[in-house]
Protein backbone atom coordinates (compact mmCIF):
# COMPACT_ATOMS: atom_id res chain seq x y z
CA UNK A 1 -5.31 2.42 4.52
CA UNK A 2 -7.63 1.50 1.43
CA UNK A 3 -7.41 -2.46 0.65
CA UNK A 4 -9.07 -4.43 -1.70
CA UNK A 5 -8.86 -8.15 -4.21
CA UNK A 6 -6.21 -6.11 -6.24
CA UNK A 7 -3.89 -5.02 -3.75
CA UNK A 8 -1.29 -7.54 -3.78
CA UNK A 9 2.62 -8.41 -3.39
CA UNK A 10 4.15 -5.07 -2.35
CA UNK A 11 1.33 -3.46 -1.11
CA UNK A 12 0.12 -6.13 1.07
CA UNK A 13 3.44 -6.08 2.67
CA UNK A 14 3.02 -2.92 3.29
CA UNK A 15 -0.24 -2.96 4.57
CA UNK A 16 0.22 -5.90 6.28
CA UNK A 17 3.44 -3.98 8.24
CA UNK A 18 1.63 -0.98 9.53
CA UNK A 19 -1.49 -3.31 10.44
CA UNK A 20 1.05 -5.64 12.17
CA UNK A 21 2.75 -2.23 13.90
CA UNK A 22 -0.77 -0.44 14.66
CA UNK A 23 0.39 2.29 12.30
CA UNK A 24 -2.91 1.74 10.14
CA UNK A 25 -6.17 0.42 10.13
CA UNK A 26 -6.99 -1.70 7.03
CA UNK A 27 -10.65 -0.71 5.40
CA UNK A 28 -11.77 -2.00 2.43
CA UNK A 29 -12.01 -5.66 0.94
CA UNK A 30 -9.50 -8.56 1.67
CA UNK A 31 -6.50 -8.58 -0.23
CA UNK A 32 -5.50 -10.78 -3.34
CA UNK A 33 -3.15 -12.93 -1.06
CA UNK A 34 0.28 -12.98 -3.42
CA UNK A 35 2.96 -14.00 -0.76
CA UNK A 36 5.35 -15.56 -3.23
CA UNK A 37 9.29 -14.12 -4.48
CA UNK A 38 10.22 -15.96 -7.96
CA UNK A 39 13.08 -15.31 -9.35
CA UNK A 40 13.49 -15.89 -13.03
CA UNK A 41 16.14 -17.46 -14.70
CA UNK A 42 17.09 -17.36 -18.43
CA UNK A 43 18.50 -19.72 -20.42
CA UNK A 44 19.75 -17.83 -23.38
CA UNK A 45 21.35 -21.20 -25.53
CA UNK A 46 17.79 -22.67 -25.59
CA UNK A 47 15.64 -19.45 -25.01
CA UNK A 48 13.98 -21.31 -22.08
CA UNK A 49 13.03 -19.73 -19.33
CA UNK A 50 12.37 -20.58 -15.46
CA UNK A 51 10.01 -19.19 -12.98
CA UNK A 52 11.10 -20.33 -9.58
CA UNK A 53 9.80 -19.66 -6.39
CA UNK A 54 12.55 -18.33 -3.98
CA UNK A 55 10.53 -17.69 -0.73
CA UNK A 56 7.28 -16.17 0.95
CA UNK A 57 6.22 -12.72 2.07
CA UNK A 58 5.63 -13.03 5.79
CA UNK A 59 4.26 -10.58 7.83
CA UNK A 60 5.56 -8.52 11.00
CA UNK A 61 3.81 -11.47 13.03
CA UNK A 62 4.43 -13.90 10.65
CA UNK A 63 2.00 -14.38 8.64
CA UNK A 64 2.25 -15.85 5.08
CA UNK A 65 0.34 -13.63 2.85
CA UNK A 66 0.42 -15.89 -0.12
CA UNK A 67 -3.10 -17.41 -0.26
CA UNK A 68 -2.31 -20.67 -0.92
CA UNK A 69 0.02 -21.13 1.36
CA UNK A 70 -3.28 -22.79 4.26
CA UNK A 71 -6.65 -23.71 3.22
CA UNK A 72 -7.84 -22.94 6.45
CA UNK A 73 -6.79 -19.64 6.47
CA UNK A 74 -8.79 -16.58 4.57
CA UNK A 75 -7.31 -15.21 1.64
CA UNK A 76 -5.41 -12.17 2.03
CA UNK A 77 -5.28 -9.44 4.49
CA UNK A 78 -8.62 -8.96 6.04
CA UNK A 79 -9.38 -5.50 6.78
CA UNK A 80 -10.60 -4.34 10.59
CA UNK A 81 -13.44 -2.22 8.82
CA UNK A 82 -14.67 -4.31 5.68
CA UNK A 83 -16.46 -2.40 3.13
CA UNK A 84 -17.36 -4.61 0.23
CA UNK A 85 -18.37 -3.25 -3.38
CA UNK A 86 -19.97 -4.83 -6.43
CA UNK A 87 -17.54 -5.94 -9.36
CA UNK A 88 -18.91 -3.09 -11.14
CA UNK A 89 -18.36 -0.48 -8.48
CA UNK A 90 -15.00 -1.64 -8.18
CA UNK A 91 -13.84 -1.72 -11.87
CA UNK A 92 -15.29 2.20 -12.16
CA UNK A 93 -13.26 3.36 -9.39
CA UNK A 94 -9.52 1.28 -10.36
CA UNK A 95 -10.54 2.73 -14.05
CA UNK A 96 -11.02 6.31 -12.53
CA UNK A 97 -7.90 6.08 -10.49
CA UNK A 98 -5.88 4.75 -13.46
CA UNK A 99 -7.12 7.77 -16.08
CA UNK A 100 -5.16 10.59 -16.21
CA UNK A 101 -6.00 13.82 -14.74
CA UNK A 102 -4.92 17.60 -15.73
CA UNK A 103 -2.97 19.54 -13.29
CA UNK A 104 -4.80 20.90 -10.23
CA UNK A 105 -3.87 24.78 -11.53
CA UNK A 106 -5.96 24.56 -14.19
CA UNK A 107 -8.83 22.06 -13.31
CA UNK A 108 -10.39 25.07 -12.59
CA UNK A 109 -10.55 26.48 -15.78
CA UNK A 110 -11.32 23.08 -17.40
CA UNK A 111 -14.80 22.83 -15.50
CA UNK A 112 -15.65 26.31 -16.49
CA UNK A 113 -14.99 25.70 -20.10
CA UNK A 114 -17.03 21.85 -19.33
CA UNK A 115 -19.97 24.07 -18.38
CA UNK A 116 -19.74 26.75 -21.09
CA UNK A 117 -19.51 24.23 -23.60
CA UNK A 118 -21.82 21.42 -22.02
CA UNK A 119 -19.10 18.46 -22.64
CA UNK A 120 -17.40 16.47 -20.16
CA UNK A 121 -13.65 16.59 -20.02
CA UNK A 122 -12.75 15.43 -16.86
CA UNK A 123 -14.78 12.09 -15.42
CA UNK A 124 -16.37 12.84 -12.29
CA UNK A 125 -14.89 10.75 -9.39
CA UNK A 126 -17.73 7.52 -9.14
CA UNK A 127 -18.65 6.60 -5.36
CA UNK A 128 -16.38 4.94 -3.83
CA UNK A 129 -18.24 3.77 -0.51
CA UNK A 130 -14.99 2.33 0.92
CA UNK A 131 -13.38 5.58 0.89
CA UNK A 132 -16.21 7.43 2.51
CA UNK A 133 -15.93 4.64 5.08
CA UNK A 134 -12.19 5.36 5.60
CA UNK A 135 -12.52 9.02 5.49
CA UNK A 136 -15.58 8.84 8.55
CA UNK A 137 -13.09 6.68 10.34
CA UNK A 138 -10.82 9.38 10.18
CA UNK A 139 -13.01 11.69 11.10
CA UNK A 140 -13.75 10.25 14.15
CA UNK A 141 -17.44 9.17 12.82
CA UNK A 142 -18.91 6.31 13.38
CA UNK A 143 -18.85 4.30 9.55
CA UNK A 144 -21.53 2.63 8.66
CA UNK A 145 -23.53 2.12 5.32
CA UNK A 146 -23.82 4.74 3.11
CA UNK A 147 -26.05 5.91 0.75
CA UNK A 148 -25.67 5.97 -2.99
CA UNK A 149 -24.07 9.39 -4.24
CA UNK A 150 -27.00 10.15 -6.06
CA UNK A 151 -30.22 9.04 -3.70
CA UNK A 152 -32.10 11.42 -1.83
């Protein structure tokens, strides 16, 4: 399971559940650390309004996930393969995975008409050298550092 600084609330919990279970190995970054449930109360006569927090996240082996909770503890999840990448790597992939994309019938026909017509359509997917770390691991490689998509 891909982890990084912005996975956080729900999806360290779940994370943090198959980790606990041995249902996943974490690769990636640690997490963001948000452990906390507020609850929200309105106060419609004065238009005030209340953020109050109700509890903690825990996990499986009870662990607080929020990352304030110790100051001797590390922040977050920390993966059991860590794979770190530059701010700038990072913000290219979560902007890649948050475009849209055209249906997988016609991407096809999309990069045919891209080539004919020398324009770019569809943004290539950037390197992601977490992912090719996860995706070794589940090949049953070995991970280890990986070159740039690009270098010879």
């Amino acid at each position: 399971m891909l982890v990084d600084g912005q996975s956080a609330s729900a999806s360290e919990v779940l994370a943090s559940a198959l980790h606990d279970h041995r249902a996943a190995v974490l690769v990636g970054s640690p997490t963001y650390g948000k452990g906390m449930v507020q609850t929200i109360h309105r106060f419609p006569e004065t238009g005030a309004v209340l953020k109050l927090t109700t509890s903690y996240y825990y996990t499986p082996t009870h662990r607080n996930l929020e990352h304030d909770a110790d100051a001797n503890e590390a922040r977050g999840i920390q993966p059991d393969l860590r794979v770190d990448v530059s701010v700038e790597e990072r913000d290219r992939i979560h902007e890649w995975l948050s475009s849209s994309s055209p249906p997988a019938a016609i991407e096809a026909e999309i990069e045919a008409w891209e080539r004919a017509e020398h324009v770019t359509l569809i943004a290539p997917h950037p390197h992601d050298p977490q992912l090719v770390a996860a995706l070794d691991l589940f090949a049953g490689k070995r991970p280890g550092p990986h070159p740039m998509k690009d270098a010879p």
